[in-house]
C-alpha atoms as a PDB file:
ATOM      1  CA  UNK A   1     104.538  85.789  85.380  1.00  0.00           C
ATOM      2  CA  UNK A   2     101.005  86.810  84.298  1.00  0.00           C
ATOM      3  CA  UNK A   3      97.952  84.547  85.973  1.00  0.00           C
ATOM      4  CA  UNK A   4      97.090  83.689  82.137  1.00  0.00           C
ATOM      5  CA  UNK A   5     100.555  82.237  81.611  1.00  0.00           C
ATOM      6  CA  UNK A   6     100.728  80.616  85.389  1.00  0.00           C
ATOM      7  CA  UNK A   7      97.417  79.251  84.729  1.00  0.00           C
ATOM      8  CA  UNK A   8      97.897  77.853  81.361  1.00  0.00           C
ATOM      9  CA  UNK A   9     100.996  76.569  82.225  1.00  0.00           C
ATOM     10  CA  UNK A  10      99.635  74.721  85.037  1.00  0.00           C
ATOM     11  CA  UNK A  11      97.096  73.622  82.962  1.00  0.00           C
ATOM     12  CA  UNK A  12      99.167  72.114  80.474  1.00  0.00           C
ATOM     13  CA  UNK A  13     101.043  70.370  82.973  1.00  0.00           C
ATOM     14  CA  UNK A  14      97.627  68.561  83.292  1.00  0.00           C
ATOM     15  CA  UNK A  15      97.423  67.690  79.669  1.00  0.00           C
ATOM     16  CA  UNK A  16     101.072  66.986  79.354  1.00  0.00           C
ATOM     17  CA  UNK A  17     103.172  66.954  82.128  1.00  0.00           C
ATOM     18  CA  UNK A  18     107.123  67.290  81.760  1.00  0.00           C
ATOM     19  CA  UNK A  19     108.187  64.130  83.001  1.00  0.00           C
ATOM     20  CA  UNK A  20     107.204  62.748  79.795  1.00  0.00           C
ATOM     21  CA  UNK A  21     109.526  64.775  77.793  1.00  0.00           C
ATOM     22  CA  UNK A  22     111.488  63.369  75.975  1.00  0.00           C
ATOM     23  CA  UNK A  23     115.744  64.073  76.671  1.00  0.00           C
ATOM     24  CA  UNK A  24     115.888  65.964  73.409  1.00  0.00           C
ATOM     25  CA  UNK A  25     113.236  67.983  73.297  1.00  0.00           C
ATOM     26  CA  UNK A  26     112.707  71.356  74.205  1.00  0.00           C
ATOM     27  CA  UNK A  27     109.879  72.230  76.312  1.00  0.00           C
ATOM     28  CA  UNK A  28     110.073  76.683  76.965  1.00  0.00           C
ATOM     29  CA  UNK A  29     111.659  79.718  76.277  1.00  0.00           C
ATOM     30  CA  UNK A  30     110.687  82.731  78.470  1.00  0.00           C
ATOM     31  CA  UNK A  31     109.628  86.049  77.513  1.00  0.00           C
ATOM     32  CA  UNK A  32     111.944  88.248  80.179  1.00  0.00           C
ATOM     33  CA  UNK A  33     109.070  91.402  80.577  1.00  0.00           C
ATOM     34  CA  UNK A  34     105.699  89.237  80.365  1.00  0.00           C
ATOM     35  CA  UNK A  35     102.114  91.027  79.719  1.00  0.00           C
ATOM     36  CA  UNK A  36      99.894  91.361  82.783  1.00  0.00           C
ATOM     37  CA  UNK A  37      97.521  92.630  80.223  1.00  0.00           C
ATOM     38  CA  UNK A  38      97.723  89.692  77.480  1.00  0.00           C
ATOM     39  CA  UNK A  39      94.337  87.769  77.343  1.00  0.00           C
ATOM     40  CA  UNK A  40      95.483  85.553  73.598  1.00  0.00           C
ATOM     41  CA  UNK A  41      97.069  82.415  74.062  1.00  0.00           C
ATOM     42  CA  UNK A  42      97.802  81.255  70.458  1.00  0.00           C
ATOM     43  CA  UNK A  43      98.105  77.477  69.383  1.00  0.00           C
ATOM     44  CA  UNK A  44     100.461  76.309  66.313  1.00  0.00           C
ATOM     45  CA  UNK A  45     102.075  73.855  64.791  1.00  0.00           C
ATOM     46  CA  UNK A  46     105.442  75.570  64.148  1.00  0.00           C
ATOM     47  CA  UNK A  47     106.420  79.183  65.017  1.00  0.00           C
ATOM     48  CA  UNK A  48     106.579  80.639  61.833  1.00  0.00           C
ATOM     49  CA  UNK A  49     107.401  83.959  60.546  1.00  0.00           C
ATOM     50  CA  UNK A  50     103.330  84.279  59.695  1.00  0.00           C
ATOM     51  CA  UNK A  51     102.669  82.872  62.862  1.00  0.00           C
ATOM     52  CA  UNK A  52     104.684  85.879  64.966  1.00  0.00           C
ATOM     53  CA  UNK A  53     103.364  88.550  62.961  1.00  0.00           C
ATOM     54  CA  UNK A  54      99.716  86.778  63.787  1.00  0.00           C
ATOM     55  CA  UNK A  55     100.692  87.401  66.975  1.00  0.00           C
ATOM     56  CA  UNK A  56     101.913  90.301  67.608  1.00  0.00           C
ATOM     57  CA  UNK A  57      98.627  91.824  65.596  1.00  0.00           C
ATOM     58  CA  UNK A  58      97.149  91.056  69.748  1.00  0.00           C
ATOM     59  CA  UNK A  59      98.783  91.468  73.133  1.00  0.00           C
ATOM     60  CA  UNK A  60      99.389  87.630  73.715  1.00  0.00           C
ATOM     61  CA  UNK A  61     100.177  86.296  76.588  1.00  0.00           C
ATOM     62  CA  UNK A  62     101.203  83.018  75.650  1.00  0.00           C
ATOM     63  CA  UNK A  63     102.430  80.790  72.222  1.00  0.00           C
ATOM     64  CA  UNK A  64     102.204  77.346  72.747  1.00  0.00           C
ATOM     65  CA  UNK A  65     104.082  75.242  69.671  1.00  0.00           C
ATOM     66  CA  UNK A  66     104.149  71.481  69.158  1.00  0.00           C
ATOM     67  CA  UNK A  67     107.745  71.828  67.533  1.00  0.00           C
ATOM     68  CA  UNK A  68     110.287  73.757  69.344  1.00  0.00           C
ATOM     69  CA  UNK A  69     111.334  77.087  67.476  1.00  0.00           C
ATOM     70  CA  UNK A  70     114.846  75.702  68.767  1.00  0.00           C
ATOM     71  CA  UNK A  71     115.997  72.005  68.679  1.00  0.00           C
ATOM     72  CA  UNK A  72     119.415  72.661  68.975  1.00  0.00           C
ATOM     73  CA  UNK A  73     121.274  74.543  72.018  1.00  0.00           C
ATOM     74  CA  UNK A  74     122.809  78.540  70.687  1.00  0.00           C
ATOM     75  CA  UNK A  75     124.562  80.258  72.991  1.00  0.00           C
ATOM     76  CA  UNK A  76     123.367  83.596  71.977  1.00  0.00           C
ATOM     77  CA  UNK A  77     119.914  84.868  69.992  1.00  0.00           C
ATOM     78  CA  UNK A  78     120.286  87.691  66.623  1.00  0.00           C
ATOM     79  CA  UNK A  79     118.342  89.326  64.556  1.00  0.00           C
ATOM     80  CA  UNK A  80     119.833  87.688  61.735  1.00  0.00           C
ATOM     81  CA  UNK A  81     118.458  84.587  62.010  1.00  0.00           C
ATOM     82  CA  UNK A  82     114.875  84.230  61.216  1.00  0.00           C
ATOM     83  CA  UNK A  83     113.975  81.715  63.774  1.00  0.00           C
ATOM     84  CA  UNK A  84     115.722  83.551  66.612  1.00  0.00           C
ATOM     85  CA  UNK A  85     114.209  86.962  65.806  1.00  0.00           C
ATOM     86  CA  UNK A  86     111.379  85.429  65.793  1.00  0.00           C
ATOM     87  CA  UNK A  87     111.803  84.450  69.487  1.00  0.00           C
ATOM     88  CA  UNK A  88     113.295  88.071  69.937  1.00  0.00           C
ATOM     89  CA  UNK A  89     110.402  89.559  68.501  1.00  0.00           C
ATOM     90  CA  UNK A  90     107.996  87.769  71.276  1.00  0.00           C
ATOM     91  CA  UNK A  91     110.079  88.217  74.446  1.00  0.00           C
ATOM     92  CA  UNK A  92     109.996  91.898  73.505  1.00  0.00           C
ATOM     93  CA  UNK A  93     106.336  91.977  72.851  1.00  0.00           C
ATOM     94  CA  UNK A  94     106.299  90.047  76.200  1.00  0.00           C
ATOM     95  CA  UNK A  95     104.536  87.040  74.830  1.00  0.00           C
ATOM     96  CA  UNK A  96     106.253  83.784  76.299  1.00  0.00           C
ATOM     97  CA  UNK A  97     106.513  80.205  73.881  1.00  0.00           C
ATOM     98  CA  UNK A  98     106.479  77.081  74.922  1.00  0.00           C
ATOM     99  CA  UNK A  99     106.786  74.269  73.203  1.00  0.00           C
ATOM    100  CA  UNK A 100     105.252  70.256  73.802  1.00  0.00           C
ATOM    101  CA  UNK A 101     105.860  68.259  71.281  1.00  0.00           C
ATOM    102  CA  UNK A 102     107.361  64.972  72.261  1.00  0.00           C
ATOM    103  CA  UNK A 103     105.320  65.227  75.678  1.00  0.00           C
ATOM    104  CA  UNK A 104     101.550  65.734  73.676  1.00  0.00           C
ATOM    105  CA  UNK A 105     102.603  62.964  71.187  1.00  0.00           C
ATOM    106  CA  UNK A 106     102.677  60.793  74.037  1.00  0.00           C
ATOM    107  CA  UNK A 107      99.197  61.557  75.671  1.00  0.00           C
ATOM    108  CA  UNK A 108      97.498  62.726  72.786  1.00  0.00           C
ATOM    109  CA  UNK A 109      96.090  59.293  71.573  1.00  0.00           C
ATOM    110  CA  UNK A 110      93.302  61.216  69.571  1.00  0.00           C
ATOM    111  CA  UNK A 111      95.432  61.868  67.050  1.00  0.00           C
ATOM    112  CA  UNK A 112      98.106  59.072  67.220  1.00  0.00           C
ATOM    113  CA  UNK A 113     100.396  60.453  69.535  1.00  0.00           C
ATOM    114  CA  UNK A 114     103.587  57.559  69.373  1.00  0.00           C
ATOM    115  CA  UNK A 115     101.560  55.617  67.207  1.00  0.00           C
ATOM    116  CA  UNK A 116      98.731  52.839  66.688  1.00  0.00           C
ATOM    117  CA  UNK A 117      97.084  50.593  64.564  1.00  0.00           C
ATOM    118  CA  UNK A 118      93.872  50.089  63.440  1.00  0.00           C
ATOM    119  CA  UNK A 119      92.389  47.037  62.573  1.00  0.00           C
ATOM    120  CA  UNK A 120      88.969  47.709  60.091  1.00  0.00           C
ATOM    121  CA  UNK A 121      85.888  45.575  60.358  1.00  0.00           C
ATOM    122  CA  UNK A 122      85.880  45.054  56.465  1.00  0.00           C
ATOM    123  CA  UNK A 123      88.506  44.956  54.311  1.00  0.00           C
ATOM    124  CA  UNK A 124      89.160  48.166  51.455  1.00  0.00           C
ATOM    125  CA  UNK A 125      90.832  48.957  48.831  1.00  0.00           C
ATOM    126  CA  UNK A 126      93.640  51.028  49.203  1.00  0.00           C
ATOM    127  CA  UNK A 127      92.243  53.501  46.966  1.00  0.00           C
ATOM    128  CA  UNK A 128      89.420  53.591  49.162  1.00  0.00           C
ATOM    129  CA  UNK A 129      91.574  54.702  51.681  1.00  0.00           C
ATOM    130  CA  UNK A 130      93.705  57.023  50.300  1.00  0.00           C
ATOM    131  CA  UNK A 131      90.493  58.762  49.371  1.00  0.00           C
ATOM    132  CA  UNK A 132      89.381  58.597  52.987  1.00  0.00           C
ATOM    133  CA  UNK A 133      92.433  59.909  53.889  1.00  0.00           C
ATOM    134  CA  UNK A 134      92.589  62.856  52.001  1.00  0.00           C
ATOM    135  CA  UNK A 135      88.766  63.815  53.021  1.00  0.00           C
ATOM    136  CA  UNK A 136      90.075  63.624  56.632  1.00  0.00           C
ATOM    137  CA  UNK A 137      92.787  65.665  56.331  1.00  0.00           C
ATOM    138  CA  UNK A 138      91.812  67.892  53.532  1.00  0.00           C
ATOM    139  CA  UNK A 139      94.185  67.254  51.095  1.00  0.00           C
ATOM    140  CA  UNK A 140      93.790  67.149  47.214  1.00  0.00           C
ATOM    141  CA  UNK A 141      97.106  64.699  47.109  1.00  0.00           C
ATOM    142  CA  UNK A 142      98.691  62.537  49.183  1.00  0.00           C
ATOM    143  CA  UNK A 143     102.134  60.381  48.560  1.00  0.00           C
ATOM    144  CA  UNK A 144     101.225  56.530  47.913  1.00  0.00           C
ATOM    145  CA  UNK A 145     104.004  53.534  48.095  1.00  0.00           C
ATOM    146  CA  UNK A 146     102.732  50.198  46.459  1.00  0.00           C
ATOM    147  CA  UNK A 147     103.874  46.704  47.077  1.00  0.00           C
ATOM    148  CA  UNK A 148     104.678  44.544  44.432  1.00  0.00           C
ATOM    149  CA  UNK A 149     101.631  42.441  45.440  1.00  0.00           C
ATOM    150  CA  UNK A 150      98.173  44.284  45.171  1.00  0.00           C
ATOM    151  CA  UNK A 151      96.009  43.512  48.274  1.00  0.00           C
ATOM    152  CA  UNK A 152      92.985  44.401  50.274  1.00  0.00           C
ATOM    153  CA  UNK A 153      93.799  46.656  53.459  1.00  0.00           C
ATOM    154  CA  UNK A 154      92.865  45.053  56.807  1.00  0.00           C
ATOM    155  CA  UNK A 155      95.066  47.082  59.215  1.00  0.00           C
ATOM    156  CA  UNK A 156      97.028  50.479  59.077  1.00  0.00           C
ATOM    157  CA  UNK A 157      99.199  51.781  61.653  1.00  0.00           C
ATOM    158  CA  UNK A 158      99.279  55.305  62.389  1.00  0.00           C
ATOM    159  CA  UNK A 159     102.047  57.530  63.354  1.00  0.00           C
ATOM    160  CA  UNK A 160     101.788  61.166  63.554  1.00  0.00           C
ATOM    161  CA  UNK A 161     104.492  63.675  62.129  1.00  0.00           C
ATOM    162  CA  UNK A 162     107.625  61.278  60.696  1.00  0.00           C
ATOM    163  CA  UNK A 163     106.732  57.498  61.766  1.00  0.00           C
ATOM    164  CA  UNK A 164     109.608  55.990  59.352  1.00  0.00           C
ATOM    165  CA  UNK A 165     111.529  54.513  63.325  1.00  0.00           C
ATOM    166  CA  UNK A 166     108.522  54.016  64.910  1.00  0.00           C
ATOM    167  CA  UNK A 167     106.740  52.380  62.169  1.00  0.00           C
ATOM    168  CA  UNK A 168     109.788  50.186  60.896  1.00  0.00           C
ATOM    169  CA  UNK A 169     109.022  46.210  61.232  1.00  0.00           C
ATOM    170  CA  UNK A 170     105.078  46.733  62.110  1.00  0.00           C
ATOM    171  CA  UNK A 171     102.911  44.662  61.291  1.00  0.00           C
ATOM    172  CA  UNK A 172     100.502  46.242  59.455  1.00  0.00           C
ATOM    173  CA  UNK A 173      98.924  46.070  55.819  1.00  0.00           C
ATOM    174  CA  UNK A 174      99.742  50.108  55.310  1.00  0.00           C
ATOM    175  CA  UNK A 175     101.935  52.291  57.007  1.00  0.00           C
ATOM    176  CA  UNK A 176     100.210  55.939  57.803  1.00  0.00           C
ATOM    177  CA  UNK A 177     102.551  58.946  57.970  1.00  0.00           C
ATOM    178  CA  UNK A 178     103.594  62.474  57.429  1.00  0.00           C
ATOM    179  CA  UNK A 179     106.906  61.469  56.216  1.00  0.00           C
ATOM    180  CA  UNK A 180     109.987  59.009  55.747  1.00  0.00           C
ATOM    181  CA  UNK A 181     112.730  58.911  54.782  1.00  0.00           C
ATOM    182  CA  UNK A 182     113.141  57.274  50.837  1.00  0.00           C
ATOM    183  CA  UNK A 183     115.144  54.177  52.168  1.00  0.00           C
ATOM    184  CA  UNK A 184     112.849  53.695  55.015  1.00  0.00           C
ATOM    185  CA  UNK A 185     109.555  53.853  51.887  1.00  0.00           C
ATOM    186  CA  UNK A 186     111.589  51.135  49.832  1.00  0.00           C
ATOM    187  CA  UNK A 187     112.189  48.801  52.871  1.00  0.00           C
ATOM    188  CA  UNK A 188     108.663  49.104  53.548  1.00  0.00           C
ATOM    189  CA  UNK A 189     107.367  48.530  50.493  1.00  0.00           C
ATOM    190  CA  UNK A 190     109.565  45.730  50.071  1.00  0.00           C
ATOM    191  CA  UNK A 191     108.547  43.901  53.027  1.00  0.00           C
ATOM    192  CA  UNK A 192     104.661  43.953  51.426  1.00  0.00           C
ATOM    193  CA  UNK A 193     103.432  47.241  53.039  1.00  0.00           C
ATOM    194  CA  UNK A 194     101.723  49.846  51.605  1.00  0.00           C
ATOM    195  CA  UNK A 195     103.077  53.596  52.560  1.00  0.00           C
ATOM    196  CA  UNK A 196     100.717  56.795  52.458  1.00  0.00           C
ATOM    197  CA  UNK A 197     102.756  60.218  52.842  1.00  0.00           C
ATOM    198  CA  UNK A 198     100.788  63.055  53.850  1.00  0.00           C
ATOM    199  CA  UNK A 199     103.481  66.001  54.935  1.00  0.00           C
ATOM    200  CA  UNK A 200     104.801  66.358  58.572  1.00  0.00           C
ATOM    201  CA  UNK A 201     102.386  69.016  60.082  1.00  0.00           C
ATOM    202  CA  UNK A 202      99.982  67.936  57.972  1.00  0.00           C
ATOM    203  CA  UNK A 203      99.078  64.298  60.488  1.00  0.00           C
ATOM    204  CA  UNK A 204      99.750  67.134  63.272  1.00  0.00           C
ATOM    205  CA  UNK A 205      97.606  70.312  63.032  1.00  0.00           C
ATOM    206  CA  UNK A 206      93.970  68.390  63.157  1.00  0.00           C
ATOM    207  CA  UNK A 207      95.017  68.017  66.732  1.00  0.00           C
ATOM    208  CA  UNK A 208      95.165  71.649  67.805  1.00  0.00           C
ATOM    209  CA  UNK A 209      91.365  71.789  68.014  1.00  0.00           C
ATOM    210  CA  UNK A 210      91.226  68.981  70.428  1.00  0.00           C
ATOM    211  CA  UNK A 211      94.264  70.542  72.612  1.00  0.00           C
ATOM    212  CA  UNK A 212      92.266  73.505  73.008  1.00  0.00           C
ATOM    213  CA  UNK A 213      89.381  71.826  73.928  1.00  0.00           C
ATOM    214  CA  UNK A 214      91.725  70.077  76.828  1.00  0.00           C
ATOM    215  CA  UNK A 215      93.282  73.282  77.465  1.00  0.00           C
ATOM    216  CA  UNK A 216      89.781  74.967  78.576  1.00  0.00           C
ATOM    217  CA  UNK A 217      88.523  71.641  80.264  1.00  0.00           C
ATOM    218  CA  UNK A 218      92.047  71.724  82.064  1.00  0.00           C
ATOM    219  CA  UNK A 219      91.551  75.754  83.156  1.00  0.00           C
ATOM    220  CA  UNK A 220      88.137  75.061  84.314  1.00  0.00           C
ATOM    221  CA  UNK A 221      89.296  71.757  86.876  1.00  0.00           C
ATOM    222  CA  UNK A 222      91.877  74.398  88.536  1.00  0.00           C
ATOM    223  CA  UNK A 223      89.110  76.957  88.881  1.00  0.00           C
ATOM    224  CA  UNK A 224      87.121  74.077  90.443  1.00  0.00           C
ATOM    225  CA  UNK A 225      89.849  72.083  92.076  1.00  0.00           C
ATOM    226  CA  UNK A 226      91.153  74.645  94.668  1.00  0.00           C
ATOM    227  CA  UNK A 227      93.317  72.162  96.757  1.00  0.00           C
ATOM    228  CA  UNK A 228      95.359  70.765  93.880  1.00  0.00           C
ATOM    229  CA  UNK A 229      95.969  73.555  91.523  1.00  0.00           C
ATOM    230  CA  UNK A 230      98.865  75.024  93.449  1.00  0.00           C
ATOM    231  CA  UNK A 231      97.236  78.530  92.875  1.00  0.00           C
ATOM    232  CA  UNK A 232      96.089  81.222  95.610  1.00  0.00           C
ATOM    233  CA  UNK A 233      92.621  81.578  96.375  1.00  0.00           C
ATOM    234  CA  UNK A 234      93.288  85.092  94.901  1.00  0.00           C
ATOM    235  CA  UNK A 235      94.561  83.785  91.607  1.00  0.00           C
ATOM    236  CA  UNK A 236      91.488  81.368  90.958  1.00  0.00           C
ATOM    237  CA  UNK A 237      89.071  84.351  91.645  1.00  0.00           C
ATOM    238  CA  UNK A 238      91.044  85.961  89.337  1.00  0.00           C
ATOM    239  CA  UNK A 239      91.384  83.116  86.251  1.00  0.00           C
ATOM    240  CA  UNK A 240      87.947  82.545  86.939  1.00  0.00           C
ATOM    241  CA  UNK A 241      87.222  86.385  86.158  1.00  0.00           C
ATOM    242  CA  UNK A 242      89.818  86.374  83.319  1.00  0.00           C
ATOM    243  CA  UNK A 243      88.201  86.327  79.881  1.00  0.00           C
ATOM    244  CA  UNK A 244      90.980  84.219  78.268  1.00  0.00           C
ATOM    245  CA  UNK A 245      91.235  83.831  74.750  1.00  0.00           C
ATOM    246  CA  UNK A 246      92.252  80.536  73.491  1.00  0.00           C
ATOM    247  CA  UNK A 247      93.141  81.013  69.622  1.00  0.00           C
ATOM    248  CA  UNK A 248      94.628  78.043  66.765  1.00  0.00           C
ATOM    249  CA  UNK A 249      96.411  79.980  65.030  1.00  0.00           C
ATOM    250  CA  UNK A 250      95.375  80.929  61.273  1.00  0.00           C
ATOM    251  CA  UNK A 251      98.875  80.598  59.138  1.00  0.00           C
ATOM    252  CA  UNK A 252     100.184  78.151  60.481  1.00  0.00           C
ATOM    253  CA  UNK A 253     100.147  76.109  57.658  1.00  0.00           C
ATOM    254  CA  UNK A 254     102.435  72.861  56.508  1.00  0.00           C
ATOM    255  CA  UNK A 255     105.854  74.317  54.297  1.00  0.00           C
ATOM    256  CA  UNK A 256     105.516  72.555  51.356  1.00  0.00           C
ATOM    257  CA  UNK A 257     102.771  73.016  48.397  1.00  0.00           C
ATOM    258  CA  UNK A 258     102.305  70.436  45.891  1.00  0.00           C
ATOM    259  CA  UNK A 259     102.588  72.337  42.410  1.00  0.00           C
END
């Protein structure tokens, strides 16, 4: 294992460690012939077609995903399917992926990890919010679910990615989500709440800023923290030496366009 993959790795761990995985989710898949060279660790959303051919423009050392390329177990990996030659594609390139997603939505409260709610000082319009929700996420259009009743917004609770469980029987004037499904919009919208749809990645990729912000913070307490990093003095000299390259990836982009 290269010292950029041991050391982001461990410094991950930091940010999100395992235990907090969830049962079904999928946390690595390892590149068999990694790159001692590799300096690019890329951050996405989803590993995409675009995003591997990103990557393989660069020796990287390292993808990390929030969704796993994989969700469900295979038994073997081909060429013919795109999401497995994807992974084929890295491990020969020597790039390993590894994937966080239910462990980072439950530490990552910047961005409403397993959900919260807000409670505003003054109460808006929903139309003032929508708008304030598109600016924030830089969106042109968002999906909207109206009550029968028309009311002011006091509280909105926020769920990142698809919130339809998490969200269902909150108390909260609007209900703030990539996605649901259309029975969980019509119970919610029944029961008086207002529903604003944004796409799945969407409520996800503002987030990959702040992880690499963590990610550096995290790689400079090892450097610092000798005792606890589980590293060899020789490996700190040499992280501390390394000039790593933490990159968000540039496609990654949510799968759907509004037309």
């Amino acid at each position: 294992m290269s010292i950029v993959v041991k050391s982001v790795c461990k410094a991950l761990e930091r940010i999100a460690p395992l235990r907090l995985a969830e049962p079904w989710d999928k946390c690595h898949t390892e590149s068999p012939v990694p790159r001692p060279d590799a300096k690019r660790v890329v951050l996405t959303i989803d590993l995409t077609t675009a995003v591997v051919e990103e990557t393989l423009k660069v020796p990287t050392a390292l993808v990390v995903t929030y969704h796993p390329p994989l969700f469900q177990p295979i038994t073997s990996l081909t060429l013919a399917n795109p999401l497995q030659a994807s992974l084929l594609k890295l491990s020969a390139a020597g790039t390993k992926a590894t994937a966080k997603v239910s462990i980072l939505g439950e530490v990552k409260g910047e961005a409403g990890g397993a959900g919260r709610i807000v409670t505003l000082d003054e109460p808006i319009p929903i139309e003032e919010l929508v708008q304030r929700v598109k600016k924030h996420l830089s969106l042109s259009q968002v999906d909207v679910g109206r009550p029968l009743s028309e009311k002011p917004i006091k509280s909105v609770a926020i769920c990142a990615g698809a919130g339809g469980t998490l969200l269902s029987g909150v108390d909260a004037d609007v209900y703030f989500t990539g996605e649901m499904q259309h029975h969980e919009v019509l119970a919610a919208v029944a029961r008086g709440r207002y529903v604003i749809l944004c796409g799945h990645t969407n409520t996800e990729r503002g987030y990959l800023p702040i992880l690499a912000k963590k990610l550096l913070d995290a790689l400079s307490e090892l450097v610092e923290d000798e005792s606890s990093s589980g590293l060899s003095r020789e490996e700190i000299i040499e992280i501390g030496k390394c000039q790593m390259d933490i990159h968000i990836s540039e496609v990654d982009r949510h799968p759907l366009d509004r037309m």
